[in-house]
Protein backbone atom coordinates (compact mmCIF):
# COMPACT_ATOMS: atom_id res chain seq x y z
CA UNK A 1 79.91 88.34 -23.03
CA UNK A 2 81.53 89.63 -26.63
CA UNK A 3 81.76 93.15 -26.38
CA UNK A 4 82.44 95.48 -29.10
CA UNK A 5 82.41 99.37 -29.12
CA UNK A 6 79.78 101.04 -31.82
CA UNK A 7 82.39 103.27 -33.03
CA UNK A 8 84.36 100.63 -34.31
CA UNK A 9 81.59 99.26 -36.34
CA UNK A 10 79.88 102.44 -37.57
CA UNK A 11 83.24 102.95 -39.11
CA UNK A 12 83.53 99.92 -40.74
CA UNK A 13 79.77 100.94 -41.66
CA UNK A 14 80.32 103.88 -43.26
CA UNK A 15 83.76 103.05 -45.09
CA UNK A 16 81.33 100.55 -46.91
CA UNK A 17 78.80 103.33 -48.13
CA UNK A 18 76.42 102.73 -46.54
CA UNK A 19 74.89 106.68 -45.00
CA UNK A 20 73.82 105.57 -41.40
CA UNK A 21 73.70 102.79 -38.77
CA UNK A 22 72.17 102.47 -35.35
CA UNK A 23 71.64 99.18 -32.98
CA UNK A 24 69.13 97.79 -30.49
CA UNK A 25 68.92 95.48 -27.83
CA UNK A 26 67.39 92.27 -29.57
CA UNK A 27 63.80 91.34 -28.64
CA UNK A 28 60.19 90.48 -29.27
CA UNK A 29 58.39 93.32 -31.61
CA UNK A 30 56.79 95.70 -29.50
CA UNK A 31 52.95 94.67 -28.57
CA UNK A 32 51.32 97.96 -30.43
CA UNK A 33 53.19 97.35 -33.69
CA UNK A 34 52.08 93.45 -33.75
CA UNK A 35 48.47 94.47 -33.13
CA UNK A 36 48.52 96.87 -35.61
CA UNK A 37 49.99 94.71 -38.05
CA UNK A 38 48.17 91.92 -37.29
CA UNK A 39 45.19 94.09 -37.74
CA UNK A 40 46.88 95.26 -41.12
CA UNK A 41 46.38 91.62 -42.28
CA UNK A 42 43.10 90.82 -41.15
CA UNK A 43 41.73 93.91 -43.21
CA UNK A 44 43.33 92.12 -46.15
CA UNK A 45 45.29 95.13 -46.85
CA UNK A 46 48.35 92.78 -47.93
CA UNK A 47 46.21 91.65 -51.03
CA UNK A 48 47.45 88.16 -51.97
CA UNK A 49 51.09 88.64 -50.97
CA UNK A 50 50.60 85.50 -48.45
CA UNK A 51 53.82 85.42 -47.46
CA UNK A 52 53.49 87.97 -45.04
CA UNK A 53 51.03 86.07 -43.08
CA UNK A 54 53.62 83.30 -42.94
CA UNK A 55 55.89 82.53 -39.96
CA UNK A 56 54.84 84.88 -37.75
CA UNK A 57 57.14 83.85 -34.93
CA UNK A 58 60.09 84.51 -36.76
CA UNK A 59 58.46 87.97 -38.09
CA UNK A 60 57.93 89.44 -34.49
CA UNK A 61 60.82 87.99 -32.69
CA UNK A 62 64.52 87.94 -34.43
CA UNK A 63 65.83 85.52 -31.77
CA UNK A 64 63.92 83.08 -32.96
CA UNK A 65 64.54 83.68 -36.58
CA UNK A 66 68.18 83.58 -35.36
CA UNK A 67 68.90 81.55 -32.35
CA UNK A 68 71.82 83.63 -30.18
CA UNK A 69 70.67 87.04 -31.24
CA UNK A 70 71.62 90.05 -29.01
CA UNK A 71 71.67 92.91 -31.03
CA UNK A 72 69.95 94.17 -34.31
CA UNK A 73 72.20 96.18 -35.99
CA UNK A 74 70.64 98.00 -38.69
CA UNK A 75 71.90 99.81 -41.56
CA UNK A 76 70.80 102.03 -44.65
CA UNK A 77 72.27 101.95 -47.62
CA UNK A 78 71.18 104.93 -50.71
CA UNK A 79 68.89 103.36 -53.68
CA UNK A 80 71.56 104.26 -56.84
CA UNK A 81 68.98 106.79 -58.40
CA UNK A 82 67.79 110.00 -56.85
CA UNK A 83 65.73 111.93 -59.17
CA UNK A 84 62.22 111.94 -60.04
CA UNK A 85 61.81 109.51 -63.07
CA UNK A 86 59.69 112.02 -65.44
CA UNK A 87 59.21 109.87 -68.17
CA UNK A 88 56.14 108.36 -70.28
CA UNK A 89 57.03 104.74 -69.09
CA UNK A 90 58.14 104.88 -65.49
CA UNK A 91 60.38 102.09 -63.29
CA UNK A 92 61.02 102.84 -59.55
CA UNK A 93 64.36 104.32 -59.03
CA UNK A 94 65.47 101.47 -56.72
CA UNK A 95 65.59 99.43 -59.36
CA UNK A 96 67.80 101.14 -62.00
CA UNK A 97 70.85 99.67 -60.28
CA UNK A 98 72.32 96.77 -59.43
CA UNK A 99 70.47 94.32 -57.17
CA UNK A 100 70.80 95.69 -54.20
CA UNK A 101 70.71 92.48 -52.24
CA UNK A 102 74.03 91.74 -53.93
CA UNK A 103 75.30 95.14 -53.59
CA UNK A 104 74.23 95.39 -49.71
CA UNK A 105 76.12 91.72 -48.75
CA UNK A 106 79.70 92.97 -50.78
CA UNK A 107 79.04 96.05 -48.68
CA UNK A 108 78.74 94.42 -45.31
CA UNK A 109 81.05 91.79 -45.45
CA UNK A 110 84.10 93.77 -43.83
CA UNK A 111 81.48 94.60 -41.16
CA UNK A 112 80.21 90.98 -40.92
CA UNK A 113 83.67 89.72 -40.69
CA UNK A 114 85.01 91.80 -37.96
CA UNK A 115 81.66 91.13 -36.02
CA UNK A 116 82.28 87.45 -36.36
CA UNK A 117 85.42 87.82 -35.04
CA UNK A 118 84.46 88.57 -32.03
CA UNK A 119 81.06 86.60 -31.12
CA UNK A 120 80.53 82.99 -30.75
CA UNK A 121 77.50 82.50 -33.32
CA UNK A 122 78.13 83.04 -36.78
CA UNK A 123 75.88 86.65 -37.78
CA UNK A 124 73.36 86.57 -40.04
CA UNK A 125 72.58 90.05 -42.56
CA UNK A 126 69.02 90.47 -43.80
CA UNK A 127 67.73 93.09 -46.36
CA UNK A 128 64.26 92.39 -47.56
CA UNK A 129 65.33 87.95 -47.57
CA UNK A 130 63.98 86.93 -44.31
CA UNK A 131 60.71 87.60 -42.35
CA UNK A 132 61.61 90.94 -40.16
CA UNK A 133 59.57 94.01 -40.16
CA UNK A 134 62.39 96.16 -41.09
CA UNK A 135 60.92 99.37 -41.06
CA UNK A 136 59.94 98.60 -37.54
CA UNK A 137 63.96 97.57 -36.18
CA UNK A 138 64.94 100.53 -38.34
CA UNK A 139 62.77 103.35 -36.12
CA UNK A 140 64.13 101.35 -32.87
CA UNK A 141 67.72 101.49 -33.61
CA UNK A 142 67.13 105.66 -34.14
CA UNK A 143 67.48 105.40 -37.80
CA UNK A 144 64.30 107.60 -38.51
CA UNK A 145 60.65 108.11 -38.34
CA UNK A 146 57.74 105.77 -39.97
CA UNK A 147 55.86 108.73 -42.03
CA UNK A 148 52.25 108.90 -43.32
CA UNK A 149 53.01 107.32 -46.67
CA UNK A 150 54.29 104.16 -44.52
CA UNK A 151 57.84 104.23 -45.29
CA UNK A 152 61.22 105.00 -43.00
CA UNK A 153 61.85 108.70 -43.04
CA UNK A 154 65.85 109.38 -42.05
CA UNK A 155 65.67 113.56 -41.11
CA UNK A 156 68.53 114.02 -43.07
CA UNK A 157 68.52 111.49 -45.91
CA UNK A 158 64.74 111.21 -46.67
CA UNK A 159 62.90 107.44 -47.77
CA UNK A 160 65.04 106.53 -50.76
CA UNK A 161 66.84 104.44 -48.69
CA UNK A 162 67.69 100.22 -48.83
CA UNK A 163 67.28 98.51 -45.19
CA UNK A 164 69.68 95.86 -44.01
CA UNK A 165 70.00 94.51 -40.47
CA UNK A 166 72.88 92.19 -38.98
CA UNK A 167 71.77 89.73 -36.53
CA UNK A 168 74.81 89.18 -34.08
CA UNK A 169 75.20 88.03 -30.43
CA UNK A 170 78.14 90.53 -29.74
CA UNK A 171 77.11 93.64 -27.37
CA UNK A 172 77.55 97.05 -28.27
CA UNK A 173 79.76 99.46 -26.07
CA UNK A 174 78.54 102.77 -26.83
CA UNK A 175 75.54 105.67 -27.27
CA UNK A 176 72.54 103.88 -29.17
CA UNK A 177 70.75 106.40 -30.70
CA UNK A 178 66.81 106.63 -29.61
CA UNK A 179 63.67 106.13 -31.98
CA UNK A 180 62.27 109.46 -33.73
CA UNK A 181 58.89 110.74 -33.18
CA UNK A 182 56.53 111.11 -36.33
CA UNK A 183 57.75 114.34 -38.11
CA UNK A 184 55.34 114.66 -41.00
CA UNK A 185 53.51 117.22 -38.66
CA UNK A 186 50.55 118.42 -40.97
CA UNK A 187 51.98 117.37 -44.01
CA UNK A 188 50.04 114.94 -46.25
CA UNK A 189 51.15 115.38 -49.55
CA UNK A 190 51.67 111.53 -50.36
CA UNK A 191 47.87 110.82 -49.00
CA UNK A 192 46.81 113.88 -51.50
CA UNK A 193 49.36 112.19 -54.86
CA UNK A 194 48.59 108.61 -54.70
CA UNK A 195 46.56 108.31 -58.13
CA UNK A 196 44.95 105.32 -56.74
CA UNK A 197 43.70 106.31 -53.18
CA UNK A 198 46.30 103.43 -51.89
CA UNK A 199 46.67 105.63 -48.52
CA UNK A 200 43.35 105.59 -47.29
CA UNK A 201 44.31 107.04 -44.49
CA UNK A 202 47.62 108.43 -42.83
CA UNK A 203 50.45 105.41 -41.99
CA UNK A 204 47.54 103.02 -43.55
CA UNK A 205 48.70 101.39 -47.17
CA UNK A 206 46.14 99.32 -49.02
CA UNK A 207 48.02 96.87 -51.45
CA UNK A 208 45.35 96.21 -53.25
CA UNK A 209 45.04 99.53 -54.80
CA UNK A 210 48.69 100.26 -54.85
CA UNK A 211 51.00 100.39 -58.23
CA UNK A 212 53.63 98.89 -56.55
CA UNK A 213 51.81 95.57 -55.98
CA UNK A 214 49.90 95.61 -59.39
CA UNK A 215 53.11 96.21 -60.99
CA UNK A 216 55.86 93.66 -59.17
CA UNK A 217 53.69 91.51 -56.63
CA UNK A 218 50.78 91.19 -58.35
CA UNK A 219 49.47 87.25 -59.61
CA UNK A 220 46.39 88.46 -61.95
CA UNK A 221 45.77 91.26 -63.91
CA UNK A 222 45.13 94.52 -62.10
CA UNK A 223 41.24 95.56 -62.45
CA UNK A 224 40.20 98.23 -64.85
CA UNK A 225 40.07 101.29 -62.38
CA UNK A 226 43.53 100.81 -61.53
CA UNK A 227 44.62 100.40 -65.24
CA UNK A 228 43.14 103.86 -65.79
CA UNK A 229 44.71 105.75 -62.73
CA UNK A 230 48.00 104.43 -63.81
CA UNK A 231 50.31 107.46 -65.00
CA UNK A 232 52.80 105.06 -66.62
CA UNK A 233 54.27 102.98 -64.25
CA UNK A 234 55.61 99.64 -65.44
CA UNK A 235 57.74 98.15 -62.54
CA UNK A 236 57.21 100.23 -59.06
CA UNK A 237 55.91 103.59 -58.29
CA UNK A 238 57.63 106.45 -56.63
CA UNK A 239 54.69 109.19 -56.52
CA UNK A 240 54.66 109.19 -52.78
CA UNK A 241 58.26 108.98 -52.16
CA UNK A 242 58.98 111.83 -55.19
CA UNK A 243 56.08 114.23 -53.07
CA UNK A 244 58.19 113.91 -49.55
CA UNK A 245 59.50 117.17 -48.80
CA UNK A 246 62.24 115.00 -46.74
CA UNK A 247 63.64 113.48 -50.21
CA UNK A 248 63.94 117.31 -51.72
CA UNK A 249 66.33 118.53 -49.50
CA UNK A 250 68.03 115.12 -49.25
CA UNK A 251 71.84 115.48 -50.13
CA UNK A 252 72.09 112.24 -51.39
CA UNK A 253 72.68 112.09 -55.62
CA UNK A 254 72.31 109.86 -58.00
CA UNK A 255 75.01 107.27 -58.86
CA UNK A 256 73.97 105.13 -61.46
CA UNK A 257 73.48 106.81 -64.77
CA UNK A 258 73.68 103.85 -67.04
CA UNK A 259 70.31 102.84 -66.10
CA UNK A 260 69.01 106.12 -65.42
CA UNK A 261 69.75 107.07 -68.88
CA UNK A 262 68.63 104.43 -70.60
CA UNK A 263 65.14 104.77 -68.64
CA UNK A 264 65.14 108.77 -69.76
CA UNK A 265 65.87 108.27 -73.13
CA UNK A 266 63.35 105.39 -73.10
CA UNK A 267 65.41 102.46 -74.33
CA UNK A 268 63.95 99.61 -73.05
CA UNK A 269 65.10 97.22 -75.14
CA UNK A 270 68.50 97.61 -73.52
CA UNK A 271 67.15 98.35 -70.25
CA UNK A 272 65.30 94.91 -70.72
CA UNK A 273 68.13 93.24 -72.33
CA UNK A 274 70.34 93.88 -69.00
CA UNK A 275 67.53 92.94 -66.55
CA UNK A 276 69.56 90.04 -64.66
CA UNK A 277 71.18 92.94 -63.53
CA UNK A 278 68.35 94.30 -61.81
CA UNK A 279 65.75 94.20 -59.36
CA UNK A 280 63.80 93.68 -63.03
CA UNK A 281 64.35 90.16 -62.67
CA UNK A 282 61.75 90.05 -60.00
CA UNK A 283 58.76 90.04 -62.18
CA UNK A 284 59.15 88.49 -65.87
CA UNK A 285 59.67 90.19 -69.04
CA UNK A 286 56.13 88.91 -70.16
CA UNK A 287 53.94 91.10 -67.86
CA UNK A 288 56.53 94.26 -68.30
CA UNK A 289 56.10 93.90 -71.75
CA UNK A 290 52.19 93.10 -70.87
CA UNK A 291 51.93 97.12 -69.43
CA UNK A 292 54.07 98.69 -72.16
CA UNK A 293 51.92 97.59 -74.68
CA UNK A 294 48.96 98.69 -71.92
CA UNK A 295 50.30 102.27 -72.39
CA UNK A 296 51.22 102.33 -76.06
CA UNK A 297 48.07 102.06 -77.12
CA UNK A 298 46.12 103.74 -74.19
């Protein structure tokens, strides 16, 4: 048995930036989330983003994604831009910083190297680059609630939040925080702002009328109703995340400005010209250009 106490590792954790951490017990997904997601799929709510109906062992059962897993350890780290982007041409604010999948792994690796000091099996860290349902390992390790709009809710730190796990055989000495109830209560301002209808009902997202999917997953061109209900978002959209009261009282501020400038005074052509930079790079400059032209002469 490889022991290691929490405290030790939350402090590694939080040295790194990154605003909370919490661990489970490694496992099989629990039976009502697979149904439900399973169900998810077979409604076609995924649109065509296949590769979510893809290994489906590995999705609902990290020990077989990585053989010699004990504990999840999972970890959020702040997107760099906090504010509402109030602009005529909109990108998400997650993406107006550096890639975060190369910001999350510099983060961790102090973390990931005093972990692998003390296990047998090297540890694997995943943040949105293997098959897990992260929002899923997030609400088991205590990290927060899943709220009507879908997404992980921390009480303190609100949705605008990057999630990273750390797949480890080394056990945990220590408190392990418990999963949160839903704490939307009444609440259903993101059902109520989605342009599109995309939440067609509460903690139910259809992809194929979301912006986020037309604008970044998206194969073919989005249909004509969605073209019109489109307030100007070119990469992303952040209308149900912007709505949450959680992310208005969130004390978490913005620390990229380059980007966020450039995107407020509306030079793209720089923002564009820096885009292997960014989590721009993951859909080509062809179809951003293909929706700013859209909304320039709209």
């Amino acid at each position: 048995m490889y022991q290691v106490d929490w405290d030790d590792i939350y402090s590694l954790l939080l040295a790194g930036g990154f605003v909370d951490a919490g661990w489970t017990p490694a496992g099989k997904v629990d039976e009502a989330v697979v149904r439900v997601y399973l169900s998810w799929i077979n409604t076609g709510f995924h649109a065509d983003m296949k590769y979510l109906e893809k290994n489906i062992e590995l999705r609902l059962n990290p020990q077989v994604l990585h053989p010699g897993t004990k504990t999840i350890i999972t970890v959020l780290y702040p997107w760099p831009v906090h504010e509402k982007i109030d602009t005529p041409l909109k990108v998400s604010a997650y993406a107006l910083g550096k890639d975060y999948h190369d910001e999350m792994r510099e983060k961790i690796k102090p973390t990931m190297d005093f972990i692998e000091g003390h296990g047998k099996i090297k540890p694997r860290f995943v943040t949105d680059s293997a098959p897990m349902l992260d929002r899923f390992w997030a609400w088991k390790a205590g990290l927060g609630f899943i709220g009507k709009n879908t997404m992980l809710i921390h009480p303190r730190f609100g949705s605008r939040l990057f999630i990273g796990h750390i797949l480890t055989d080394v056990e945990i000495k220590g408190e392990r925080k418990e999963p949160l109830l839903q704490q939307c209560g009444q609440c259903e301002r993101c059902l109520k702002a989605c342009p599109t209808g995309a939440l067609v009902k509460p903690y139910v997202l259809d992809s194929r009328r979301c912006l986020s999917y037309w604008t970044i997953e998206a194969k073919i061109d989005p249909p004509s109703e969605i073209l019109k209900l489109n307030p100007g978002w070119i990469f992303g959209c952040d209308i149900c995340t912007d709505v949450c009261p959680y992310n208005k009282v969130s004390p978490l501020k913005t620390r990229e400005k380059r980007f966020y400038n450039l995107i407020n005074q509306q030079d793209l052509e720089k923002l564009f010209s820096a885009r292997k930079q960014l989590p721009l790079t993951r859909v080509s400059k062809k179809k951003l250009m293909s929706w700013i032209r859209f909304f320039r002469t709209k």
